[in-house]
N, C-alpha and C. Protein backbone atom coordinates (compact mmCIF):
# COMPACT_ATOMS: atom_id res chain seq x y z
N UNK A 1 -14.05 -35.34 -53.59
CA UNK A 1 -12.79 -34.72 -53.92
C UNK A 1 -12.59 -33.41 -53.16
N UNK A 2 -13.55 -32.54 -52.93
CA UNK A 2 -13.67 -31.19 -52.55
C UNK A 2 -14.12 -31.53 -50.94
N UNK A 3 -14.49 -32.64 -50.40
CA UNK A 3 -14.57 -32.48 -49.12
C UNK A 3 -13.08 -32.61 -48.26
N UNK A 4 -12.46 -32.83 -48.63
CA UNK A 4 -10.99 -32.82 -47.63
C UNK A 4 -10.66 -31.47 -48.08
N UNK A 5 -10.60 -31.22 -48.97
CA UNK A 5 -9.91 -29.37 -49.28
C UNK A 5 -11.04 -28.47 -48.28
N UNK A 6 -12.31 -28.23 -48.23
CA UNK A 6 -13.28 -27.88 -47.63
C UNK A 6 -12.74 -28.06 -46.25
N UNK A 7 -13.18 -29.04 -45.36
CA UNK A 7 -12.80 -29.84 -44.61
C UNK A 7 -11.36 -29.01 -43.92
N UNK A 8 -10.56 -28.86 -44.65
CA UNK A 8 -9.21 -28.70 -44.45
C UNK A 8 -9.08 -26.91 -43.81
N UNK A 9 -9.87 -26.64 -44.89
CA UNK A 9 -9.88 -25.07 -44.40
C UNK A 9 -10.74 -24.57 -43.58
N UNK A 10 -11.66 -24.90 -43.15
CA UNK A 10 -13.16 -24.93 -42.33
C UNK A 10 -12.37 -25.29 -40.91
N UNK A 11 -11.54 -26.33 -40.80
CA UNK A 11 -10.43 -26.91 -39.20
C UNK A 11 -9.48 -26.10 -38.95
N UNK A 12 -9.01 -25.38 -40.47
CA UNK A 12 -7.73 -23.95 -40.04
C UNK A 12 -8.55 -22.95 -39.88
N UNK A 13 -9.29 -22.56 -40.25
CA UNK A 13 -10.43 -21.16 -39.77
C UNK A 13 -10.61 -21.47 -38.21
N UNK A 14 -11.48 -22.57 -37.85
CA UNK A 14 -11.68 -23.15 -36.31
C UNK A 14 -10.56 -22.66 -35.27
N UNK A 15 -8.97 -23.54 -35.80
CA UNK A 15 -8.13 -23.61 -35.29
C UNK A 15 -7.59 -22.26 -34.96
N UNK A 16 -7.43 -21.41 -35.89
CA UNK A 16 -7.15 -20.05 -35.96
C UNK A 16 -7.98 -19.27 -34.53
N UNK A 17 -9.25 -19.79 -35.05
CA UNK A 17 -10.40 -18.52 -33.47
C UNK A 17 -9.71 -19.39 -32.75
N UNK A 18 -10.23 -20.82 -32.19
CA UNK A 18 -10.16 -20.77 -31.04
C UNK A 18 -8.41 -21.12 -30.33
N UNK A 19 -7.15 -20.60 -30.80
CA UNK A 19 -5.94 -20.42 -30.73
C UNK A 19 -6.31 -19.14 -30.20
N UNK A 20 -6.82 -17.69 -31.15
CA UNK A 20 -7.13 -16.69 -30.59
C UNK A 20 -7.98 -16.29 -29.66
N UNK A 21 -8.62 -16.89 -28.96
CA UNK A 21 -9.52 -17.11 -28.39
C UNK A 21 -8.91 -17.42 -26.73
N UNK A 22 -8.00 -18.86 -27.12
CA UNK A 22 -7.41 -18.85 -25.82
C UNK A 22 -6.08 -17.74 -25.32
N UNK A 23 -5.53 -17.34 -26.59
CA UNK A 23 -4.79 -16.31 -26.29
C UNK A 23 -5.41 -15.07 -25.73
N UNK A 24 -6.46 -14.43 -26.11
CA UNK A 24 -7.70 -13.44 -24.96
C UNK A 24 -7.63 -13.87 -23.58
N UNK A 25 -8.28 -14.89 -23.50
CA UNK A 25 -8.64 -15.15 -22.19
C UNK A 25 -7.06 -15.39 -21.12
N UNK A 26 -6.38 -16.14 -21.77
CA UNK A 26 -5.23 -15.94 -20.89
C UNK A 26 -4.68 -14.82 -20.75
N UNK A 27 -4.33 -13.77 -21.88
CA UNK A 27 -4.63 -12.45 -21.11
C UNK A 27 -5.44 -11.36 -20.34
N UNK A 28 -7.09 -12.04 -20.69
CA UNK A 28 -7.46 -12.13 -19.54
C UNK A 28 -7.16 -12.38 -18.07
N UNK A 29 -6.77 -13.87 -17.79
CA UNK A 29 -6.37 -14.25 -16.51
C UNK A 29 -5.55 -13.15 -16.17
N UNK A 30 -4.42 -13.48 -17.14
CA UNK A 30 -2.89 -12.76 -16.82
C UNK A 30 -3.71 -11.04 -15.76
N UNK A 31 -4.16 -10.20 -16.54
CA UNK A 31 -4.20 -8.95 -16.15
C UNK A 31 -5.29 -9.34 -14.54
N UNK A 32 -6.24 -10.01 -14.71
CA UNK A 32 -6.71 -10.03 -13.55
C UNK A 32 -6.12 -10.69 -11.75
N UNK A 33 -5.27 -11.81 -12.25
CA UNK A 33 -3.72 -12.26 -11.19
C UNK A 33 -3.49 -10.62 -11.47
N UNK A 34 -2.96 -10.13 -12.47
CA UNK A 34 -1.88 -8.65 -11.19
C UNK A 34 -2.80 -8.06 -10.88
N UNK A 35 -3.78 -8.01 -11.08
CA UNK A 35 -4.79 -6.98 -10.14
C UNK A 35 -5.00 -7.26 -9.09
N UNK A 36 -5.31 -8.88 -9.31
CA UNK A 36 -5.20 -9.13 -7.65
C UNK A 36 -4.17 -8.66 -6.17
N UNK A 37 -2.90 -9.57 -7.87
CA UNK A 37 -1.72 -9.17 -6.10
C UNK A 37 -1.82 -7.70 -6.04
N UNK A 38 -2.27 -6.43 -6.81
CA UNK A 38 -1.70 -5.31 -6.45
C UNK A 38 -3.32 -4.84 -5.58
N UNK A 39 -4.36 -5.29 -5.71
CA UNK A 39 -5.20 -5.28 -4.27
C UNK A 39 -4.63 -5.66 -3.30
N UNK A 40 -4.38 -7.37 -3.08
CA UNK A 40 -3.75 -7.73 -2.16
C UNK A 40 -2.81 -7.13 -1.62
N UNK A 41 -1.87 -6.50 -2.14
CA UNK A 41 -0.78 -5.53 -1.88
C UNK A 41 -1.54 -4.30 -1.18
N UNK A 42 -2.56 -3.79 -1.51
CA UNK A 42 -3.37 -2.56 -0.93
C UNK A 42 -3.89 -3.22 0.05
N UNK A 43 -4.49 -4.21 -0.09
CA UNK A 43 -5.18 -4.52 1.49
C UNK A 43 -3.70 -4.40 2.84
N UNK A 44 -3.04 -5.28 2.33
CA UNK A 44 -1.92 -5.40 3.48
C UNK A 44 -1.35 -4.21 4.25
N UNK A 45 -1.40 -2.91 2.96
CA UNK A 45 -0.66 -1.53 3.48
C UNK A 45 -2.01 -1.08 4.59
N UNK A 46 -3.36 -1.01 4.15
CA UNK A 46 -4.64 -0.91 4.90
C UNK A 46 -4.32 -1.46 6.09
N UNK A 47 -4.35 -2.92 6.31
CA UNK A 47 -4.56 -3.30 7.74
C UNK A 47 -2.93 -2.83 8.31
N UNK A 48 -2.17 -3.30 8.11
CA UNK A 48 -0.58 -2.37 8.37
C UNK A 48 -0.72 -1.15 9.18
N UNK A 49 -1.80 -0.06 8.66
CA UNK A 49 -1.83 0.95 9.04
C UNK A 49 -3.20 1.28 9.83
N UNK A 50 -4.11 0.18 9.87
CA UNK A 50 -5.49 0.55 10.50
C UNK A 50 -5.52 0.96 11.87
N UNK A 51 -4.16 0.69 12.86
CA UNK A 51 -4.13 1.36 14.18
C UNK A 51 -3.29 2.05 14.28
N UNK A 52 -2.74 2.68 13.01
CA UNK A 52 -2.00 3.80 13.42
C UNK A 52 -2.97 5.23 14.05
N UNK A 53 -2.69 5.95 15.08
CA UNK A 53 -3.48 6.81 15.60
C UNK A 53 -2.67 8.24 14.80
N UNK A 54 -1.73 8.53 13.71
CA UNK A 54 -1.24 9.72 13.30
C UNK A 54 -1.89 10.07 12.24
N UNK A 55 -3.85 10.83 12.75
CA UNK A 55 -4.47 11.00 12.16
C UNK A 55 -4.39 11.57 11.02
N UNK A 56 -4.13 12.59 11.22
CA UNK A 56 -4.04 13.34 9.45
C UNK A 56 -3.39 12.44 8.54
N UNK A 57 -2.17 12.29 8.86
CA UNK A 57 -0.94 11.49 8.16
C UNK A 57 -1.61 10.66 7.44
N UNK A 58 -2.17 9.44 8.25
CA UNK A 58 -3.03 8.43 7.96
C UNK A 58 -4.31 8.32 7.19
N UNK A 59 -4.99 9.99 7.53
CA UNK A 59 -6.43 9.62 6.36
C UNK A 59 -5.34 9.96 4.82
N UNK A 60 -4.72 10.57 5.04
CA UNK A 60 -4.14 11.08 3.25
C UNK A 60 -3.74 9.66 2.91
N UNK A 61 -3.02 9.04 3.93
CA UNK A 61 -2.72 7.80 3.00
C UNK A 61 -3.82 6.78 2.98
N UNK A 62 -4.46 7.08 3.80
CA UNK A 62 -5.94 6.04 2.99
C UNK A 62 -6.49 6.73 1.73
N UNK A 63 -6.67 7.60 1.86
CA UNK A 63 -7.42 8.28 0.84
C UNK A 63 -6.91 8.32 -0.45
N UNK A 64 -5.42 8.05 -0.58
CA UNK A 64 -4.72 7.79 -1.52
C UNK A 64 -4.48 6.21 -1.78
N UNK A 65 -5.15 5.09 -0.78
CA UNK A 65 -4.83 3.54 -0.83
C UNK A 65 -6.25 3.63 -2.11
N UNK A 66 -7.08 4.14 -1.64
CA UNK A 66 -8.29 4.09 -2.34
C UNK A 66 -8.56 4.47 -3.71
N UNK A 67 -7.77 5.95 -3.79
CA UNK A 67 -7.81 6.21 -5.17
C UNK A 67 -7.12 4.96 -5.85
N UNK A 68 -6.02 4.65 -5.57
CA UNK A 68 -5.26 3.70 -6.25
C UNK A 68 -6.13 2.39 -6.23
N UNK A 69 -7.10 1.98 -5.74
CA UNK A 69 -8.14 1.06 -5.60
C UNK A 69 -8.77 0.91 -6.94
N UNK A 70 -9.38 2.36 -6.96
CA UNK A 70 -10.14 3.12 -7.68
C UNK A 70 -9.60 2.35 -9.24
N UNK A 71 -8.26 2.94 -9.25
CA UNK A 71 -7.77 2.61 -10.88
C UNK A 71 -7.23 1.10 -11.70
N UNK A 72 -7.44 0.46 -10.23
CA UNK A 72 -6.71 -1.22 -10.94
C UNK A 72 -8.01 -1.62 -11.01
N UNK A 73 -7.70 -2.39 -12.27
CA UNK A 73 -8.94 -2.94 -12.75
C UNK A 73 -9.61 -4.02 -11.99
N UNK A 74 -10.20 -4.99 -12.62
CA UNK A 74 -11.42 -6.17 -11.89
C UNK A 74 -9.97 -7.35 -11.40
N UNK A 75 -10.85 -7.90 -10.57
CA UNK A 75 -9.82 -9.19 -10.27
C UNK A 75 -10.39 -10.51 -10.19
N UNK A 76 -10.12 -11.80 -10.27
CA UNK A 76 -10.83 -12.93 -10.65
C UNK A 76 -12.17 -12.66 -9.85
N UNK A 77 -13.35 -13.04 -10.44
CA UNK A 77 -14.79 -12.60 -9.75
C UNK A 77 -15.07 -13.66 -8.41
N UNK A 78 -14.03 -14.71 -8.27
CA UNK A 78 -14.29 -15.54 -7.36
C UNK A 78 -13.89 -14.78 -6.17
N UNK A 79 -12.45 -13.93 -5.89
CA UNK A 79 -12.12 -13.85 -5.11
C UNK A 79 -12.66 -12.24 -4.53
N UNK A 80 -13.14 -11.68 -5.66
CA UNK A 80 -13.31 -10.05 -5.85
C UNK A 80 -13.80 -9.45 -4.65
N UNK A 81 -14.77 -10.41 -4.16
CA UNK A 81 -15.48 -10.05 -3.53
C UNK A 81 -14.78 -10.33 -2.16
N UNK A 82 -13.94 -10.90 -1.64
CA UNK A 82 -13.31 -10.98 -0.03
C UNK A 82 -12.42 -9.90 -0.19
N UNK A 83 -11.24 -9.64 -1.28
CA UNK A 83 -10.52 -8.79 -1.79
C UNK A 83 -11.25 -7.72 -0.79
N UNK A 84 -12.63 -6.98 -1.92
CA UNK A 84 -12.69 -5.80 -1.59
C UNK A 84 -12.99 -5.86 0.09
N UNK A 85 -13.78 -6.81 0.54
CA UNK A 85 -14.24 -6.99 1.77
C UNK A 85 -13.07 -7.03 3.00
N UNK A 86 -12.04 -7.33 2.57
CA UNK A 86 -11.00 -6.95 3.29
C UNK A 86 -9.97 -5.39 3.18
N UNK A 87 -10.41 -4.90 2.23
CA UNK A 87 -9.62 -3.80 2.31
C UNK A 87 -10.56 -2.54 2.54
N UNK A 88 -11.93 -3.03 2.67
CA UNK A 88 -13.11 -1.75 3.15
C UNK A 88 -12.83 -1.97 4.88
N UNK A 89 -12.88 -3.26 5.26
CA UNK A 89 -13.24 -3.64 6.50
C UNK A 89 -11.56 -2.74 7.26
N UNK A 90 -10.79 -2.99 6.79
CA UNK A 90 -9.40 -2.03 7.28
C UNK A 90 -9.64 -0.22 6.79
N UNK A 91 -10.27 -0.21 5.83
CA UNK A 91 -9.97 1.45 5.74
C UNK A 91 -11.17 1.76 6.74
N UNK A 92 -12.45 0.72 7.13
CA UNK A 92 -13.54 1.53 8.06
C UNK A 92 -13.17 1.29 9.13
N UNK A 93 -12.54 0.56 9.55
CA UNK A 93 -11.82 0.34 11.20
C UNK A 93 -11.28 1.68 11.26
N UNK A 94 -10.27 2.09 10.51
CA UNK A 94 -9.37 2.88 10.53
C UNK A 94 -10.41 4.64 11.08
N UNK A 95 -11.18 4.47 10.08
CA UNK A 95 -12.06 5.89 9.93
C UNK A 95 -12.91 5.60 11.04
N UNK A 96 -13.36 4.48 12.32
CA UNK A 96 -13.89 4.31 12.88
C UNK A 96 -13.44 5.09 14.20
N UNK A 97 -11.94 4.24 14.01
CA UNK A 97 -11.47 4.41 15.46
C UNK A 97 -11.09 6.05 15.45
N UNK A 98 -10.76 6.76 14.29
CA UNK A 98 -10.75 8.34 13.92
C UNK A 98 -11.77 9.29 14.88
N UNK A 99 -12.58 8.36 14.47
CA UNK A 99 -14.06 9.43 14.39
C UNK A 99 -14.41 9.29 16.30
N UNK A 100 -13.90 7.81 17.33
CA UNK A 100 -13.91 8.21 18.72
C UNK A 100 -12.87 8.79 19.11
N UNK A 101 -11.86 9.12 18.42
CA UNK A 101 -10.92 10.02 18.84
C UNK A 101 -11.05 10.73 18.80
N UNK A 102 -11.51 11.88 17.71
CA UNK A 102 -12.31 12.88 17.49
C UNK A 102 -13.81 13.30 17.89
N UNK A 103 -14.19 12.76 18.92
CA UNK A 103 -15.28 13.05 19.64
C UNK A 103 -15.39 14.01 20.41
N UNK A 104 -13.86 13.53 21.81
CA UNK A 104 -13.76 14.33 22.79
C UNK A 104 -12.92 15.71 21.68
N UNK A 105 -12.45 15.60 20.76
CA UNK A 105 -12.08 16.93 20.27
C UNK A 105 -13.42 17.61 20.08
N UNK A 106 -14.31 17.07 19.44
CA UNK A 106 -15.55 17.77 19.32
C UNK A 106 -16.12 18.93 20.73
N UNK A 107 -16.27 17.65 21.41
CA UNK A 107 -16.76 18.64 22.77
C UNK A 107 -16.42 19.68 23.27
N UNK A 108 -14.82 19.36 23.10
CA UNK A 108 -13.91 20.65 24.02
C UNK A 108 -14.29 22.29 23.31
N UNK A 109 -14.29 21.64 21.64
CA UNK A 109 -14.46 23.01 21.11
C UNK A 109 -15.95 23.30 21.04
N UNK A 110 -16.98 22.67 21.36
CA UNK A 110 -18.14 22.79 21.35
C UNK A 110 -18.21 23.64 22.67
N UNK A 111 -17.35 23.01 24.03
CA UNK A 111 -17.50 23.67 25.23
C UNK A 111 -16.79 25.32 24.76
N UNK A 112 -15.36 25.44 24.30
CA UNK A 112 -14.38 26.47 24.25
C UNK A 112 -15.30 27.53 23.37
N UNK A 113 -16.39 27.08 22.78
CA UNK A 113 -17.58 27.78 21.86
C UNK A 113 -18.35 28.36 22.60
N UNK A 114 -18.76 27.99 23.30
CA UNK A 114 -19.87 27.92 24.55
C UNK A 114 -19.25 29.47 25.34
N UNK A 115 -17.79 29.06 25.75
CA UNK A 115 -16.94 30.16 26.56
C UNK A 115 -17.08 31.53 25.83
N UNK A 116 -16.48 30.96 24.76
CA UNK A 116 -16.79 32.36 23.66
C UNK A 116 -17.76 33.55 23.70
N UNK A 117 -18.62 32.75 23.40
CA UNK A 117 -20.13 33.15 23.46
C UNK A 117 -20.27 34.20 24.81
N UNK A 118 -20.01 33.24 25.62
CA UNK A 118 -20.24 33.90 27.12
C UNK A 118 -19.27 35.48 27.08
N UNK A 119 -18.57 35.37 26.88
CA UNK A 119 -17.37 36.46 26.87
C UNK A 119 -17.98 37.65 25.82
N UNK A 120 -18.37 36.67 24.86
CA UNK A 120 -18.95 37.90 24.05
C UNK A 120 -20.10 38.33 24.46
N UNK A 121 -20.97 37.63 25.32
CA UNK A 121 -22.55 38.29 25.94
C UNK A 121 -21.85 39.32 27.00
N UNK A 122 -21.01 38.92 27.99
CA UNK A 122 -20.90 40.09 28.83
C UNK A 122 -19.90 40.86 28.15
N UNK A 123 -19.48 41.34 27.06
CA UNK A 123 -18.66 42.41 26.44
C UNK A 123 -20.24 43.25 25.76
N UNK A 124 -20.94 42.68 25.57
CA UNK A 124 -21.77 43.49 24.89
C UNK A 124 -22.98 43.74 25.89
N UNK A 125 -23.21 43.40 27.32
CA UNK A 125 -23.53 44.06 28.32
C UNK A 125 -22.56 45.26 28.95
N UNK A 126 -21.36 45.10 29.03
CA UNK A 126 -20.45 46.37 29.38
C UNK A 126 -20.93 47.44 28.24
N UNK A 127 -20.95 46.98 26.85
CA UNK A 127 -21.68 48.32 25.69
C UNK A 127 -22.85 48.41 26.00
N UNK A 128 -23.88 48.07 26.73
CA UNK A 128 -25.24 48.72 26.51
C UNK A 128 -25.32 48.82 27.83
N UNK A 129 -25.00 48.37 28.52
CA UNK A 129 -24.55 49.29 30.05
C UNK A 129 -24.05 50.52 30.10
N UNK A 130 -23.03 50.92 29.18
CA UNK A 130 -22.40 52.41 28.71
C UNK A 130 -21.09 51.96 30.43
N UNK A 131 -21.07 50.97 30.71
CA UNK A 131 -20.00 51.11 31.96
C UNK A 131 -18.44 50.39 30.99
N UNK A 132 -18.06 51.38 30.25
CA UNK A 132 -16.79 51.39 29.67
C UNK A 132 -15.17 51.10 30.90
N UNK A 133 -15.33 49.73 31.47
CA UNK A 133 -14.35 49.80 32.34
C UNK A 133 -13.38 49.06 31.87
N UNK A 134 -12.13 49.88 31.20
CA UNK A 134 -11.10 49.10 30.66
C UNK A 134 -10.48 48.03 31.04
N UNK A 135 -10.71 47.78 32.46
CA UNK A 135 -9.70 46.58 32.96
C UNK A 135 -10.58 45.29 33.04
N UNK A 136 -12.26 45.94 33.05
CA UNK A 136 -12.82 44.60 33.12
C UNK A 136 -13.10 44.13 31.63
N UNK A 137 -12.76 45.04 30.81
CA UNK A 137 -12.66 44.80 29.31
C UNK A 137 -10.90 43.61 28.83
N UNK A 138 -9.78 43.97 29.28
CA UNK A 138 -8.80 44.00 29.14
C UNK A 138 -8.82 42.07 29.33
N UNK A 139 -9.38 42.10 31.04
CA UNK A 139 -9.58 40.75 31.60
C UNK A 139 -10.54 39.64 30.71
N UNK A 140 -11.92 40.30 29.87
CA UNK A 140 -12.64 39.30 29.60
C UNK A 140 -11.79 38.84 27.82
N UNK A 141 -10.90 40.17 27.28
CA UNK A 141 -10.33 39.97 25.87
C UNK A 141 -8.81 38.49 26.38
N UNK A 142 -8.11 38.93 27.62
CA UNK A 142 -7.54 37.68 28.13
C UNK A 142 -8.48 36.37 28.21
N UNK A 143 -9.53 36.32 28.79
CA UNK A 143 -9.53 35.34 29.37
C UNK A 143 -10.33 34.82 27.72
N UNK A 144 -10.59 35.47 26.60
CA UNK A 144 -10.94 34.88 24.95
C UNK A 144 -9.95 34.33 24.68
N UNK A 145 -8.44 35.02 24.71
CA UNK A 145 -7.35 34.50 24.17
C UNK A 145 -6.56 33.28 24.78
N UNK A 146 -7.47 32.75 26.10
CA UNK A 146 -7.08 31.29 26.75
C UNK A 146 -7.90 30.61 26.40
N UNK A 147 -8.93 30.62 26.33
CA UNK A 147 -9.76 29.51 25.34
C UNK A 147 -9.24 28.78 24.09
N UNK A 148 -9.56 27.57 24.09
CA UNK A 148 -8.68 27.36 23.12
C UNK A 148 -9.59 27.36 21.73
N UNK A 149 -9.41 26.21 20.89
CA UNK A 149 -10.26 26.09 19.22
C UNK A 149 -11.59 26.04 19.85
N UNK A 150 -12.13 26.59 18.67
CA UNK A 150 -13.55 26.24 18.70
C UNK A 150 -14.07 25.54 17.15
N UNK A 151 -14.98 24.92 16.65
CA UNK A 151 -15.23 24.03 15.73
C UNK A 151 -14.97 25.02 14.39
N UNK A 152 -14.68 24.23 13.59
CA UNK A 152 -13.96 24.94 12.43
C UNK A 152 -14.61 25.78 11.45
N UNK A 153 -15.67 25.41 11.27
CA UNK A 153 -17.02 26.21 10.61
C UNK A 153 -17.21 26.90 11.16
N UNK A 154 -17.41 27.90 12.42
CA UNK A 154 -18.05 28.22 13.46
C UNK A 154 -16.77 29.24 13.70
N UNK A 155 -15.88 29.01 13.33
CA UNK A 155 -14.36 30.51 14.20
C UNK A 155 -14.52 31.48 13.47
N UNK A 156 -14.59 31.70 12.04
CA UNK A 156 -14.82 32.76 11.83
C UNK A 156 -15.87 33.61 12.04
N UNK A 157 -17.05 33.07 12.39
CA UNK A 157 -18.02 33.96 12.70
C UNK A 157 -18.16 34.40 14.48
N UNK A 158 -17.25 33.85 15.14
CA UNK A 158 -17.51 33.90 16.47
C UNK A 158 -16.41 34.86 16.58
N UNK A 159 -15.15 34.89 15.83
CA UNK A 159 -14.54 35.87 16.05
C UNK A 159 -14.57 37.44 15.41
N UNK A 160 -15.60 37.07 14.19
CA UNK A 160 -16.40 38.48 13.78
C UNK A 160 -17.09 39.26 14.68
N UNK A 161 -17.98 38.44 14.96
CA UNK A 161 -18.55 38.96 16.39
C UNK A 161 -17.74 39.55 17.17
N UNK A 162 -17.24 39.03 17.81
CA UNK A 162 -15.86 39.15 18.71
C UNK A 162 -15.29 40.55 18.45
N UNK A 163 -14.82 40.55 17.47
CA UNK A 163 -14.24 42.05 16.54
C UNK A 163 -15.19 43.00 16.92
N UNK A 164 -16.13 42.90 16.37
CA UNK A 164 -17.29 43.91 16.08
C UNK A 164 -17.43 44.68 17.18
N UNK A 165 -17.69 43.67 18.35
CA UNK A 165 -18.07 44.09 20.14
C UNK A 165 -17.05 45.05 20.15
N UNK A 166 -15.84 44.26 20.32
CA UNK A 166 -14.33 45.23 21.28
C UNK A 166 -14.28 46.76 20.39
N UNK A 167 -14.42 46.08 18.64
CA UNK A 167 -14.44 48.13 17.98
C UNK A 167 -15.21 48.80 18.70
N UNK A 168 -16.47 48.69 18.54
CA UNK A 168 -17.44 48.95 19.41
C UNK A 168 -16.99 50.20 20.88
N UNK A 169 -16.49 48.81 21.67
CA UNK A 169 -16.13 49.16 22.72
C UNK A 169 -14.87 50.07 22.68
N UNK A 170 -14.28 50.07 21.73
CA UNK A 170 -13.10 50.72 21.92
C UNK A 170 -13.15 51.97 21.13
């Protein structure tokens, strides 16, 4: 008598989880599809922009493709992994081809450093020489102010120096 009433409610308890159950997981799916397309959507802006050469411009907006990386959640685990593999492989191209462009910048100011230096060794031979000759002073403070950058860590102390000598001298 009591097994169909039993029975009855034991199949609506069942029915109940696993109804709720598939309702999870399909919102599951659901949120992980938009994560996808909105990776997918990030990869595309990535390669879009991986040969643009308008450096600065370009790292802020990587650097901002990424944060936004950063905050969308997981995406189906099948695909997760090409996903990310395509949108690293475009932001390191990008920071690749940066970094030989920025090479020969390196040098020049490594060389325009080099100049510096020099200018400041013979300003501070004219001071311990005591041969105070204004014009060959005048010429070596010109020929500092045609040099161009020197590495960015490195200017303020080269132009301290720099300072120090000419008070000095002057």
């Amino acid at each position: 008598k009591l097994n169909a009433q039993i029975f009855y409610r034991f199949r609506t308890a069942c029915d109940k989880f696993f109804q709720t159950k598939t309702e999870h997981f399909r919102s599951i799916r659901d949120t992980y599809s938009a994560n996808l397309a909105a990776k997918t959507a990030l990869c595309e802006k990535a390669e879009a922009l991986k040969d643009n050469t308008d450096w600065a411009k370009t790292t802020n907006v990587f650097v901002e493709l990424q944060k936004e990386w950063k905050t969308i959640g997981p995406a189906p685990h099948k695909v997760s992994e090409a996903v990310w593999k395509r949108f690293n492989d475009a932001c390191n191209y990008f920071f690749e081809q940066k970094s030989k462009a920025n090479v020969d910048v390196r040098q020049v100011e490594n060389e325009n450093l080099e100049k510096k230096n020099a200018i400041i060794a013979q300003l501070e031979d004219i001071l311990a020489n005591d041969s105070a000759n204004v014009q060959a002073v005048k010429d070596l403070q010109a020929q500092w102010n045609e040099v161009g950058h020197v590495p960015f860590r490195k200017k303020d102390k080269v132009f301290k120096h720099y300072r120090e000598v000419c008070d000095k001298l002057y």
